[in-house]
N, C-alpha and C. Protein backbone atom coordinates (compact mmCIF):
# COMPACT_ATOMS: atom_id res chain seq x y z
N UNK A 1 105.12 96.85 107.48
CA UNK A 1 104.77 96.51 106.11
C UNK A 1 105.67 97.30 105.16
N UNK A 2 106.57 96.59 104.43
CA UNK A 2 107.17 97.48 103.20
C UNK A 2 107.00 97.20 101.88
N UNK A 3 107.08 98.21 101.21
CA UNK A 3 106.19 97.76 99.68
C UNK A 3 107.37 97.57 99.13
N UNK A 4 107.81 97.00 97.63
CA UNK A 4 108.51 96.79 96.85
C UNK A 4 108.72 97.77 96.76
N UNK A 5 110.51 98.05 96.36
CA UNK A 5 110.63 99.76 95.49
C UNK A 5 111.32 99.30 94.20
N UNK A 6 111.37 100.49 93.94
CA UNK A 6 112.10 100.47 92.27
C UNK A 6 113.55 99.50 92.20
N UNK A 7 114.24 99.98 93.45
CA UNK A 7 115.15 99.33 93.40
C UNK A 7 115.33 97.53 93.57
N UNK A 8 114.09 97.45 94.76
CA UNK A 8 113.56 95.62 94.37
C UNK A 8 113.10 95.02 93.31
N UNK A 9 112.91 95.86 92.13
CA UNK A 9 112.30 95.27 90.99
C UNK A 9 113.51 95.58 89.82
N UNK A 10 113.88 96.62 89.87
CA UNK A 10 114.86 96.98 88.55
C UNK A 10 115.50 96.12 88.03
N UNK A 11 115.99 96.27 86.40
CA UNK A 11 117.09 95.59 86.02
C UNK A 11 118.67 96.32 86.57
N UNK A 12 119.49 95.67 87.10
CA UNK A 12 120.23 96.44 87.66
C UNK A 12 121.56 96.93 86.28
N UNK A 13 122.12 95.72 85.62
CA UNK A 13 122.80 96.34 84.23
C UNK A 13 121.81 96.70 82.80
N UNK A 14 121.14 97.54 82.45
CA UNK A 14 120.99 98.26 81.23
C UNK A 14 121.17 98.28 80.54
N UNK A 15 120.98 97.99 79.33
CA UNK A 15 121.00 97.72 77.77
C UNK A 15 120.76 99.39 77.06
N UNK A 16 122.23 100.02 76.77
CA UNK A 16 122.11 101.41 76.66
C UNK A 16 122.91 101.90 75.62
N UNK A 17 122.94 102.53 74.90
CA UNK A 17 123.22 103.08 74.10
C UNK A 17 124.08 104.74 73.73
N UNK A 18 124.97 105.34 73.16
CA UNK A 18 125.05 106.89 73.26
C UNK A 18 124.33 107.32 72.13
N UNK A 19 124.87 108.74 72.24
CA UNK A 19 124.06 110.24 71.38
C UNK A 19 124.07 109.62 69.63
N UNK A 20 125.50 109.10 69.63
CA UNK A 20 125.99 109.11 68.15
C UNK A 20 125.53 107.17 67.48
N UNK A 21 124.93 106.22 68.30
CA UNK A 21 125.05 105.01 67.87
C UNK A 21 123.65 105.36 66.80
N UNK A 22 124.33 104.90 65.54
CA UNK A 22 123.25 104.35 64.37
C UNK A 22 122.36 103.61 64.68
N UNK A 23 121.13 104.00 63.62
CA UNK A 23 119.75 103.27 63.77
C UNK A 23 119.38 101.78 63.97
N UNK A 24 120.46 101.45 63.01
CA UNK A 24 120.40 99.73 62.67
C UNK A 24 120.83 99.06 63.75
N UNK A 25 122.08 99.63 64.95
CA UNK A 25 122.34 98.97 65.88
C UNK A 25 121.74 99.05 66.61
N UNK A 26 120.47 100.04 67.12
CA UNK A 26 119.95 100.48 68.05
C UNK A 26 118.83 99.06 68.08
N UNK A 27 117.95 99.03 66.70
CA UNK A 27 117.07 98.11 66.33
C UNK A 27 117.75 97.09 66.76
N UNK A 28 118.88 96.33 66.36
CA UNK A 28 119.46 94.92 66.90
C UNK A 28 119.73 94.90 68.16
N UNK A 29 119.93 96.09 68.73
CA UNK A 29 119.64 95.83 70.51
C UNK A 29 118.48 95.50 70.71
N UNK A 30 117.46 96.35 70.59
CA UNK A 30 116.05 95.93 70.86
C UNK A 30 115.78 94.63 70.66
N UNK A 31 116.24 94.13 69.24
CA UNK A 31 115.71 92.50 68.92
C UNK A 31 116.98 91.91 69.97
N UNK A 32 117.40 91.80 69.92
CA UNK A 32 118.98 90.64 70.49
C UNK A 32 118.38 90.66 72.21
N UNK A 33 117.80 91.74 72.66
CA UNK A 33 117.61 91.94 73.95
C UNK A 33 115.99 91.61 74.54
N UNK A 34 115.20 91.80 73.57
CA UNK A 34 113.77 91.53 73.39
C UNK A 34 113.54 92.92 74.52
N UNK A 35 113.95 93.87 74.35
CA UNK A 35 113.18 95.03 75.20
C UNK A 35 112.48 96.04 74.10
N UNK A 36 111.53 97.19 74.56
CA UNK A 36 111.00 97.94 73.92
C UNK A 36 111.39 99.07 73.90
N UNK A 37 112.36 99.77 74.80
CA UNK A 37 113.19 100.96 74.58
C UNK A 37 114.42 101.05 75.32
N UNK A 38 115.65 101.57 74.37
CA UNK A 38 116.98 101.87 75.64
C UNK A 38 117.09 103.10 75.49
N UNK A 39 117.60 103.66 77.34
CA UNK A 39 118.35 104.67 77.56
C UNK A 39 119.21 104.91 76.55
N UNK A 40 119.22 106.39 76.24
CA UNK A 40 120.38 106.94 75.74
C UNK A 40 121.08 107.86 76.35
N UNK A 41 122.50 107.70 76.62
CA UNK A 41 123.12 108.54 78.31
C UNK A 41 124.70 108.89 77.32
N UNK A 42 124.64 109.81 78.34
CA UNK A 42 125.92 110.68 77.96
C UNK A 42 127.53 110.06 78.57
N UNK A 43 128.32 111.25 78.32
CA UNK A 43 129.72 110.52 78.89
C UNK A 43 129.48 110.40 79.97
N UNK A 44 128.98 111.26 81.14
CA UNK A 44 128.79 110.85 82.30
C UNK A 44 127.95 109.68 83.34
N UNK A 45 127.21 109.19 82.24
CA UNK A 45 125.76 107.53 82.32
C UNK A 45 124.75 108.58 83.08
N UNK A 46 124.92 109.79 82.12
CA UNK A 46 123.34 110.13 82.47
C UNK A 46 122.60 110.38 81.68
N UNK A 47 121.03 109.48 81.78
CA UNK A 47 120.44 109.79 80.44
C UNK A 47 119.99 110.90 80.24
N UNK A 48 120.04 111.16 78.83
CA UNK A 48 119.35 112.20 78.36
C UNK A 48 118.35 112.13 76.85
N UNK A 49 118.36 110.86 77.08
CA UNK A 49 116.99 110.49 76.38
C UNK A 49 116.61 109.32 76.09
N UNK A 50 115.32 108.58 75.81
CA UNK A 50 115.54 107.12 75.47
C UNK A 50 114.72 106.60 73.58
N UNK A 51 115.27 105.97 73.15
CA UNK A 51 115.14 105.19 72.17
C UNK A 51 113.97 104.40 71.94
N UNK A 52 113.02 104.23 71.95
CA UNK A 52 111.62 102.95 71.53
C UNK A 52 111.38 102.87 70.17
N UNK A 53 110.79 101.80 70.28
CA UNK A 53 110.27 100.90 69.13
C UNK A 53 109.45 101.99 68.40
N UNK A 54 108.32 102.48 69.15
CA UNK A 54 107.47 103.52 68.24
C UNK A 54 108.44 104.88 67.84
N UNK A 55 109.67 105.23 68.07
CA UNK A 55 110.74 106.17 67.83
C UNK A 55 111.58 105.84 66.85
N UNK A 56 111.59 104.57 66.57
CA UNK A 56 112.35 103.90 65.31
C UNK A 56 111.30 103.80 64.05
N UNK A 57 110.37 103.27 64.25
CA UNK A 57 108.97 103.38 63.69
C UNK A 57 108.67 104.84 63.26
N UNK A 58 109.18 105.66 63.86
CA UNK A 58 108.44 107.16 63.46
C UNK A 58 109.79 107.41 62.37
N UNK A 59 111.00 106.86 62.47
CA UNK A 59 112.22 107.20 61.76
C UNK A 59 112.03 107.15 60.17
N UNK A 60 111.41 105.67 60.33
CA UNK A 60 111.52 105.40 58.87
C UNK A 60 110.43 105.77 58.57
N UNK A 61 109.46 105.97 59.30
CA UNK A 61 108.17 106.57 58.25
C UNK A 61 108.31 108.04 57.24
N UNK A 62 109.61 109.01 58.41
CA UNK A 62 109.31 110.14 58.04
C UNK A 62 110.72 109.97 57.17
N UNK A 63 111.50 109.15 57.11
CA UNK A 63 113.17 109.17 56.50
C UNK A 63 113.55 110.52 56.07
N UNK A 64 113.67 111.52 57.38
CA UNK A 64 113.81 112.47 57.45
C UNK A 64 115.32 112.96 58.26
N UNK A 65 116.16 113.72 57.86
CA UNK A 65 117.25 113.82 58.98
C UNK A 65 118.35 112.26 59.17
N UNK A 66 119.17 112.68 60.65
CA UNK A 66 120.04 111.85 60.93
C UNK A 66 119.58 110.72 61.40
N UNK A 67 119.98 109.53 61.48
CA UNK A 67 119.49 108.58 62.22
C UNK A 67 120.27 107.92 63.07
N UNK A 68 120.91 108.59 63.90
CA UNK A 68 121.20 108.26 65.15
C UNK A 68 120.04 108.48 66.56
N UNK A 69 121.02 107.85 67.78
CA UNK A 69 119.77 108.08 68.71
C UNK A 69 119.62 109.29 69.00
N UNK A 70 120.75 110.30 69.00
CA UNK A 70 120.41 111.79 69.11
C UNK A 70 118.97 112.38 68.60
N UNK A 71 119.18 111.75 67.53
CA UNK A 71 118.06 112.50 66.53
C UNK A 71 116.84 112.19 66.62
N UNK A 72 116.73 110.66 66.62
CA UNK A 72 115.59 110.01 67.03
C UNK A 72 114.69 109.87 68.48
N UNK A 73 115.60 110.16 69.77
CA UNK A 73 115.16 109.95 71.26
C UNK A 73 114.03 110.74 71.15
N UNK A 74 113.44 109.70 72.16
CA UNK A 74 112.24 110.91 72.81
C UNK A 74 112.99 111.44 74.37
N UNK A 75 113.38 112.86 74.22
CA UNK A 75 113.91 113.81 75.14
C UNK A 75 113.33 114.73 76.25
N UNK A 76 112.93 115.37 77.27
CA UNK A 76 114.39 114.43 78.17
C UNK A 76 113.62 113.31 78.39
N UNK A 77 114.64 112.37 79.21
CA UNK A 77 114.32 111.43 79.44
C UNK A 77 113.12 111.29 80.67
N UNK A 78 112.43 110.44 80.96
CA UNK A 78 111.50 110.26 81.89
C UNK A 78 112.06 109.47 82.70
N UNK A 79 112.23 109.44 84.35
CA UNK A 79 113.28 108.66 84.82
C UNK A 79 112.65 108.56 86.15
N UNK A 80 113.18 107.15 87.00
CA UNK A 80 112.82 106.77 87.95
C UNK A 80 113.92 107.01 89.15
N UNK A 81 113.57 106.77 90.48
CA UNK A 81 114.30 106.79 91.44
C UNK A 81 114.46 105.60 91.99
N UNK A 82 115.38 104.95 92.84
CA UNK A 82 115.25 103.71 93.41
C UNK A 82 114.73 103.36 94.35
N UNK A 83 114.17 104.47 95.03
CA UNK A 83 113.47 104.51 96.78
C UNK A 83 111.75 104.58 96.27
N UNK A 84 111.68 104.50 94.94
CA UNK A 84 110.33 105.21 94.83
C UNK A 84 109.57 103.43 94.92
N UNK A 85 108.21 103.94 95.14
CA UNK A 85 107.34 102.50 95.38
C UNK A 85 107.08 102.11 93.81
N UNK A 86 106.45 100.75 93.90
CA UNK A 86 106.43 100.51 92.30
C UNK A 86 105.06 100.46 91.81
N UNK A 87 104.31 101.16 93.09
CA UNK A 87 102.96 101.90 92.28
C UNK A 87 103.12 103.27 92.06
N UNK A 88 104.25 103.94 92.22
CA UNK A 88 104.56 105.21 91.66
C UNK A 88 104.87 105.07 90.83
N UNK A 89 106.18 104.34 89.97
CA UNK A 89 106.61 103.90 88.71
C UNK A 89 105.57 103.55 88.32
N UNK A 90 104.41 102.76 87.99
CA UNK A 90 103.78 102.32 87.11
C UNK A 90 102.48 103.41 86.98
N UNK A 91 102.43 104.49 88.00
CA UNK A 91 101.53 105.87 87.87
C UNK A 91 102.01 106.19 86.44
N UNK A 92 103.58 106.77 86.82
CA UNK A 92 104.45 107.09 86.14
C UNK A 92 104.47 107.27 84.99
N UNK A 93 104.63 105.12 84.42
CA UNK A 93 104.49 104.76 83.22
C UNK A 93 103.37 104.92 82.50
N UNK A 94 102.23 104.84 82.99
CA UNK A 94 100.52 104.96 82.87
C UNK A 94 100.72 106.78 82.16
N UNK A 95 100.96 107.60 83.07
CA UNK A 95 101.07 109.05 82.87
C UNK A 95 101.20 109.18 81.70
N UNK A 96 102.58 108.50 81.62
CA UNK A 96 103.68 109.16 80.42
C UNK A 96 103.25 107.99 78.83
N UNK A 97 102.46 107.18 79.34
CA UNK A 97 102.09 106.37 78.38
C UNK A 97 103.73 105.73 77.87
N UNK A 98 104.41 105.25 78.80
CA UNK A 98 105.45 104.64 78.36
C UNK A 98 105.64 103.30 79.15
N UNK A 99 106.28 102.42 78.47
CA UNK A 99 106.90 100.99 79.33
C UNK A 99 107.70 100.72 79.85
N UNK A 100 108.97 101.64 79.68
CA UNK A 100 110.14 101.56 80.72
C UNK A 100 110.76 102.72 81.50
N UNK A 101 111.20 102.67 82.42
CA UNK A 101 111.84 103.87 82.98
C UNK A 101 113.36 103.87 83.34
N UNK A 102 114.55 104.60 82.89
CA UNK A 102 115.87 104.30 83.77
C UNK A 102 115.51 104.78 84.70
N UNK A 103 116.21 104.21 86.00
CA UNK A 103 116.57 105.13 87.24
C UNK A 103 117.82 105.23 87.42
N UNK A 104 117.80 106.41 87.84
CA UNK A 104 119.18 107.18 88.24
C UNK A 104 119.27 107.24 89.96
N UNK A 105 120.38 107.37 90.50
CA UNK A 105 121.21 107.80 91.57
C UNK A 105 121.05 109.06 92.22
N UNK A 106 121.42 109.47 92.86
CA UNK A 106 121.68 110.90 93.32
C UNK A 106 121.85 111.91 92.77
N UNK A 107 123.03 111.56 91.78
CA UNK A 107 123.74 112.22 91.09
C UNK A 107 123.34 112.43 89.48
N UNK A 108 122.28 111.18 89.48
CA UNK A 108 121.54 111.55 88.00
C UNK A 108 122.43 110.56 87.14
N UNK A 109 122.77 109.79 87.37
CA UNK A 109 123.60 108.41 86.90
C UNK A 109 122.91 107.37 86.62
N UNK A 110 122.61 106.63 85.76
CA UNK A 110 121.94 105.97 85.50
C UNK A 110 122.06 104.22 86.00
N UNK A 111 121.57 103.82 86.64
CA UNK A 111 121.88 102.23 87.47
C UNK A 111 121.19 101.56 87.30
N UNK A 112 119.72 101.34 86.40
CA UNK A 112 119.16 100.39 86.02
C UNK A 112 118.02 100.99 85.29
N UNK A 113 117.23 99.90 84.67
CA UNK A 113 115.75 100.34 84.56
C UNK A 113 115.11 99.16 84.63
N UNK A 114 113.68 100.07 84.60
CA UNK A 114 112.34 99.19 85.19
C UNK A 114 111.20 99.29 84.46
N UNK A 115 110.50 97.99 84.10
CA UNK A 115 109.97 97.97 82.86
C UNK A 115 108.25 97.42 83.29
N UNK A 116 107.49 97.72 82.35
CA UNK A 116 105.73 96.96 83.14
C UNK A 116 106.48 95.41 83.34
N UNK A 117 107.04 94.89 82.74
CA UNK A 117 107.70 93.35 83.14
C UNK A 117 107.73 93.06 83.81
N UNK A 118 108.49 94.03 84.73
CA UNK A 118 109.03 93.95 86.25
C UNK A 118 108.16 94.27 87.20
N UNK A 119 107.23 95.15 87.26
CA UNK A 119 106.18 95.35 87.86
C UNK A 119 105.39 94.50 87.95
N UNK A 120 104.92 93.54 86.81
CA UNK A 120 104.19 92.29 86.44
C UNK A 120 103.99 91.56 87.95
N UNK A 121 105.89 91.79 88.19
CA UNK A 121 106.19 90.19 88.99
C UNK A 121 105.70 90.23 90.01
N UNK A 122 105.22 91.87 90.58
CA UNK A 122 104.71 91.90 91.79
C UNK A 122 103.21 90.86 92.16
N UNK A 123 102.93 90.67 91.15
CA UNK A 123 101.71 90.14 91.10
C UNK A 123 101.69 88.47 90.93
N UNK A 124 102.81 88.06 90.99
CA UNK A 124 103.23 86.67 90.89
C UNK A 124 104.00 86.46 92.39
N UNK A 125 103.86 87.00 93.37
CA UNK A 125 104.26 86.66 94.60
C UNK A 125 103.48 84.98 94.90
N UNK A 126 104.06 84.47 95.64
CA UNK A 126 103.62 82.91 95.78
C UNK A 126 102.60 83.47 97.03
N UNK A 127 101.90 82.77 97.19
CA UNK A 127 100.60 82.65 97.82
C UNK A 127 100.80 83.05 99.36
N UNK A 128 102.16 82.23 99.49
CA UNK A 128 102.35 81.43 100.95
C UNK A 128 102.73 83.00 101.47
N UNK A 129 104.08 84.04 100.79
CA UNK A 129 104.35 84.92 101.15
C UNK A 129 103.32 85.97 101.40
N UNK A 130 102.29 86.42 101.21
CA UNK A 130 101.27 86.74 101.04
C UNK A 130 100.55 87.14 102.33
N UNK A 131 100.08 85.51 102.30
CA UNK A 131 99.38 85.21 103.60
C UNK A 131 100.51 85.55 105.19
N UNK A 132 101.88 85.51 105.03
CA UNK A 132 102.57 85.74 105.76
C UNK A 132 102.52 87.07 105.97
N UNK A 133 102.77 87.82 105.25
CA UNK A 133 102.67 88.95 105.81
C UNK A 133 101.79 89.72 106.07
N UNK A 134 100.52 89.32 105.61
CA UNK A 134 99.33 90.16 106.22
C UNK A 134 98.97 89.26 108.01
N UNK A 135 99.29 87.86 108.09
CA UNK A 135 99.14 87.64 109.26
C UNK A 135 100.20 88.40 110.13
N UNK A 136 101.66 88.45 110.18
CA UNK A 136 102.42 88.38 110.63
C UNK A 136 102.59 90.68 110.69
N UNK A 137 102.82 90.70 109.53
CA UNK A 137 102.74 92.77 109.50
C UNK A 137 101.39 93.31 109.62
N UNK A 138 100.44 92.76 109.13
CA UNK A 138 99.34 93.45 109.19
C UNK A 138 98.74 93.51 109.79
N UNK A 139 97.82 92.54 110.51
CA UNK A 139 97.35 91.59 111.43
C UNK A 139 98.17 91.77 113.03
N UNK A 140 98.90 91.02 113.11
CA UNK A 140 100.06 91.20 114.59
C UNK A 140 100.57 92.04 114.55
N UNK A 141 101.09 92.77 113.93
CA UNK A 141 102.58 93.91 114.26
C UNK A 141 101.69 95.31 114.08
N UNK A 142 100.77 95.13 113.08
CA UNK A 142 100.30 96.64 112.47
C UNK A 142 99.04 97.03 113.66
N UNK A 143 97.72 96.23 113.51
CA UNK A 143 97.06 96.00 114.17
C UNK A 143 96.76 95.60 115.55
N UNK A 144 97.51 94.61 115.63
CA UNK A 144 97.78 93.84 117.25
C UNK A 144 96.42 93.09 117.33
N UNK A 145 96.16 92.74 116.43
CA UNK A 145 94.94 91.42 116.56
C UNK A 145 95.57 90.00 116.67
N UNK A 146 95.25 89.39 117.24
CA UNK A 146 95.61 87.71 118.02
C UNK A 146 95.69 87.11 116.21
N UNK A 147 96.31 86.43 115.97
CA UNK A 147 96.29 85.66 115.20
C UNK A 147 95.35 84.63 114.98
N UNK A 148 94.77 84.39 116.46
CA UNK A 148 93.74 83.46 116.21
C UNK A 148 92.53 84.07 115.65
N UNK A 149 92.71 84.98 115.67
CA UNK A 149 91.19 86.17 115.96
C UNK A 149 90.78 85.86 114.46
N UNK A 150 91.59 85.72 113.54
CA UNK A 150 91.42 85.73 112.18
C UNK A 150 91.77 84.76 111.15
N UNK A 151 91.29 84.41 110.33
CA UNK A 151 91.69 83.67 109.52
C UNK A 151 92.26 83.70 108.12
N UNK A 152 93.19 83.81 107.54
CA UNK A 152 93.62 84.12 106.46
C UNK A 152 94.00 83.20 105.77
N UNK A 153 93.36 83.13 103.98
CA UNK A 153 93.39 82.50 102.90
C UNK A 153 93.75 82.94 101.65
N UNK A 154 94.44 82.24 101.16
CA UNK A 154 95.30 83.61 99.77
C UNK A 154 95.51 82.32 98.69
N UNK A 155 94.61 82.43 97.48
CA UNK A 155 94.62 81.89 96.31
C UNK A 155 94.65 82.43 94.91
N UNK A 156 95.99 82.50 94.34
CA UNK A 156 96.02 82.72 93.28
C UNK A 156 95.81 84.48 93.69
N UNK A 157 96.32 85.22 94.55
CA UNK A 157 96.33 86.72 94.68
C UNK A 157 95.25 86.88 95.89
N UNK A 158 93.87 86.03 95.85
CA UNK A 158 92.89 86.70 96.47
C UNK A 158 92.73 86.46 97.52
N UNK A 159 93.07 87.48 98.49
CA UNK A 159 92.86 87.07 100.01
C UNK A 159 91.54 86.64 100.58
N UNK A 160 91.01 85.89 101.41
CA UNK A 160 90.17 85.69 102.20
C UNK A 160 90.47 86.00 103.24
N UNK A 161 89.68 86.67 104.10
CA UNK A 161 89.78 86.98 105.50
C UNK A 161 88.38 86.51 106.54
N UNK A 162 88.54 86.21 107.23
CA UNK A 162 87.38 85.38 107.74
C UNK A 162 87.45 85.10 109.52
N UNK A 163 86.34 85.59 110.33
CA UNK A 163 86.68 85.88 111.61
C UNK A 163 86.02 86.71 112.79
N UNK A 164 86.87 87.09 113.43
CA UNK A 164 85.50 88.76 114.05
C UNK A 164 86.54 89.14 114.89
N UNK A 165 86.77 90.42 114.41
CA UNK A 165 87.50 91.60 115.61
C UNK A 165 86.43 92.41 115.94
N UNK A 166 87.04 93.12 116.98
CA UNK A 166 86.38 93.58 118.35
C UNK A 166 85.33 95.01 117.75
N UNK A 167 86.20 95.84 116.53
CA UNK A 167 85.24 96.95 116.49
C UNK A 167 85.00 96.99 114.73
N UNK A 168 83.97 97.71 114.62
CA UNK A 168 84.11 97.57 113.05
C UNK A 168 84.92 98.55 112.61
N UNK A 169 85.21 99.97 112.91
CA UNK A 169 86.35 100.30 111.99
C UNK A 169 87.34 99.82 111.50
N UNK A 170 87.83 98.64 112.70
CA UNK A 170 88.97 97.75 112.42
C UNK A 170 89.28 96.81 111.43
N UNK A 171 87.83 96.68 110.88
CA UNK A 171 87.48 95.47 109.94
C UNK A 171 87.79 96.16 108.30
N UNK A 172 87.15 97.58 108.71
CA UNK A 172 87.89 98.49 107.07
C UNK A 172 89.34 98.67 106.89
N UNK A 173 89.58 99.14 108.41
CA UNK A 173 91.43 99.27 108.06
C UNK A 173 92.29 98.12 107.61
N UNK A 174 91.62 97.14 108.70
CA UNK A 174 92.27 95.74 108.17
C UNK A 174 92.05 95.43 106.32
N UNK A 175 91.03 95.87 105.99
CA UNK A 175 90.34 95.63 104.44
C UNK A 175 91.39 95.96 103.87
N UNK A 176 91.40 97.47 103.65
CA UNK A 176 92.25 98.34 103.46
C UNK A 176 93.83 98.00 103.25
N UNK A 177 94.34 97.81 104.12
CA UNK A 177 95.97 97.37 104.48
C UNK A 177 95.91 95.88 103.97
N UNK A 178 95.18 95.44 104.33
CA UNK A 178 95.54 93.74 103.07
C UNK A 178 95.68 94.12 101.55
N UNK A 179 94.73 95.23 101.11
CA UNK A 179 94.83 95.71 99.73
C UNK A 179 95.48 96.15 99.08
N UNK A 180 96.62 97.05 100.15
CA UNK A 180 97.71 97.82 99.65
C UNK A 180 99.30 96.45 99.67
N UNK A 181 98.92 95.37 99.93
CA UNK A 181 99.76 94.16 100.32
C UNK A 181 100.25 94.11 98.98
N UNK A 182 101.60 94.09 98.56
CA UNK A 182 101.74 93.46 96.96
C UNK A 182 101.82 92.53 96.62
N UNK A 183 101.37 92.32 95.50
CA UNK A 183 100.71 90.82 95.25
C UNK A 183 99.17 90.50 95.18
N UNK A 184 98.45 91.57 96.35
CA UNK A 184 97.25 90.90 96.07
C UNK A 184 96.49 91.53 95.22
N UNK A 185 95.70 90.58 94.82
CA UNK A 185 94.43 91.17 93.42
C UNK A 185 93.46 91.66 94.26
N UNK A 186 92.93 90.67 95.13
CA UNK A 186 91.51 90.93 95.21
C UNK A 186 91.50 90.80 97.42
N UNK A 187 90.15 91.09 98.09
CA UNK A 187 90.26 91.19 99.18
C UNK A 187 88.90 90.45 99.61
N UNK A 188 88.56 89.43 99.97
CA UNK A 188 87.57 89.15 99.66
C UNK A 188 86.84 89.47 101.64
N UNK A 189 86.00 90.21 101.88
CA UNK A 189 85.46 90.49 103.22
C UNK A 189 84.40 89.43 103.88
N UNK A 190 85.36 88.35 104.77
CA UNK A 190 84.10 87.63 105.72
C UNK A 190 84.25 87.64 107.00
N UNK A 191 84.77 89.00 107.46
CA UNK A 191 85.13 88.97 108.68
C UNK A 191 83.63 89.80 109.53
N UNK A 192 83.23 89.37 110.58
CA UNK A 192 82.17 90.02 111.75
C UNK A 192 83.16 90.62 112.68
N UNK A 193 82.12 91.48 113.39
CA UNK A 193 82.45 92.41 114.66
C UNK A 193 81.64 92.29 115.87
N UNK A 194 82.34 93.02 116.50
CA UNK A 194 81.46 92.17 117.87
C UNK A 194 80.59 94.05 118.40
N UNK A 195 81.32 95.01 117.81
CA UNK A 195 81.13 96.67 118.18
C UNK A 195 80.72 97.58 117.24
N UNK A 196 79.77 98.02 117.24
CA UNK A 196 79.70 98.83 115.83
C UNK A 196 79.97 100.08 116.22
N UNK A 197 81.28 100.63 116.29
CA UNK A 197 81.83 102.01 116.89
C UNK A 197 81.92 103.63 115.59
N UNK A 198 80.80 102.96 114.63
CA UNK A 198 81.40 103.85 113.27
C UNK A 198 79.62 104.17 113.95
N UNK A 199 78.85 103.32 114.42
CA UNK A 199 77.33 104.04 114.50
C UNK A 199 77.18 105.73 114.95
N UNK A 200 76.18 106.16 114.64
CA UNK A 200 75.97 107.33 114.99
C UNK A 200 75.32 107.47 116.38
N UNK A 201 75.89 108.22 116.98
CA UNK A 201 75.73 108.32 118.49
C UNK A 201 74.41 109.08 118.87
């Protein structure tokens, strides 16, 4: 079973900006691009801070100082990795109360970013893929339950499972590991057991 990472979801070219670009162009990126914040990265494309809508918004309220992105970024930057899962990024974003993240390289280079947008899509997986891989990774490869043993139904996110394996712990793990599946919303439990091995002895 492999989860989406940052790097399966990212935008891979960046809509970015430097230290010294004026306010007004920064805003016509945002509109021309329909995003809510860009990286702001140095000579080397590493950010060191990013630009948002509520950061432009705070500009003119206070019409205070320079108005470049130097002045305006919210610093340092908050930044993603490409190996990371994309329920870490969206911890992340949740944490930091923000909507996008660059990720950087090894080297702290900046190679894309990743936005709740993109995360969204996880949740728009088609049905069919779904059901494939909880029969096929979860089910057979993870578990080693017969395919027949079980029945699997996936509408609109929500799995059905429906059937009877051999012990009941098996029936939570199985719960469990369909849940962590991306894509799915919901897990819906109609599976029986034939062992109740969680009883107290």
């Amino acid at each position: 079973m492999r989860h989406r990472s940052v790097a399966d979801l990212m935008t891979p070219h960046a809509v970015v900006v430097q230290p010294g670009t004026p306010f007004r162009e920064i805003a016509r990126l945002l509109d021309e691009y329909d995003i809510t914040a860009v990286p702001v990265i140095d000579p080397d494309e590493r950010p060191v801070g990013v630009v948002s809508e509520a950061d432009l918004l705070r500009r003119q309220i206070e019409k205070a100082g320079p108005s470049t992105a130097e002045a305006i970024m919210t610093s340092p930057a908050v930044v993603a990795r490409p190996e990371w899962s994309a329920i870490r990024a969206a911890r992340t974003m949740e944490e930091k109360k923000i909507k996008r993240l660059p990720v950087v390289d090894d080297a702290g280079r900046l190679i894309g970013v990743i936005s709740r947008s993109d995360l969204v899509q996880l949740f728009l997986r088609r049905d069919r893929a779904i059901q494939e891989e909880i029969l096929e990774d979860v089910l057979t490869r993870t578990l080693g339950v017969a395919p027949s043993a079980v029945t699997v139904e996936v509408a609109e996110g929500t799995v059905t499972l429906s059937g009877t394996l051999g012990r009941r712990s098996l029936v939570t793990i199985a719960l469990r590991l369909c849940e962590s599946v991306d894509g799915v919303v919901e897990v819906v439990d109609r599976l029986a057991f034939t062992e109740d091995d969680t009883a107290a002895g």
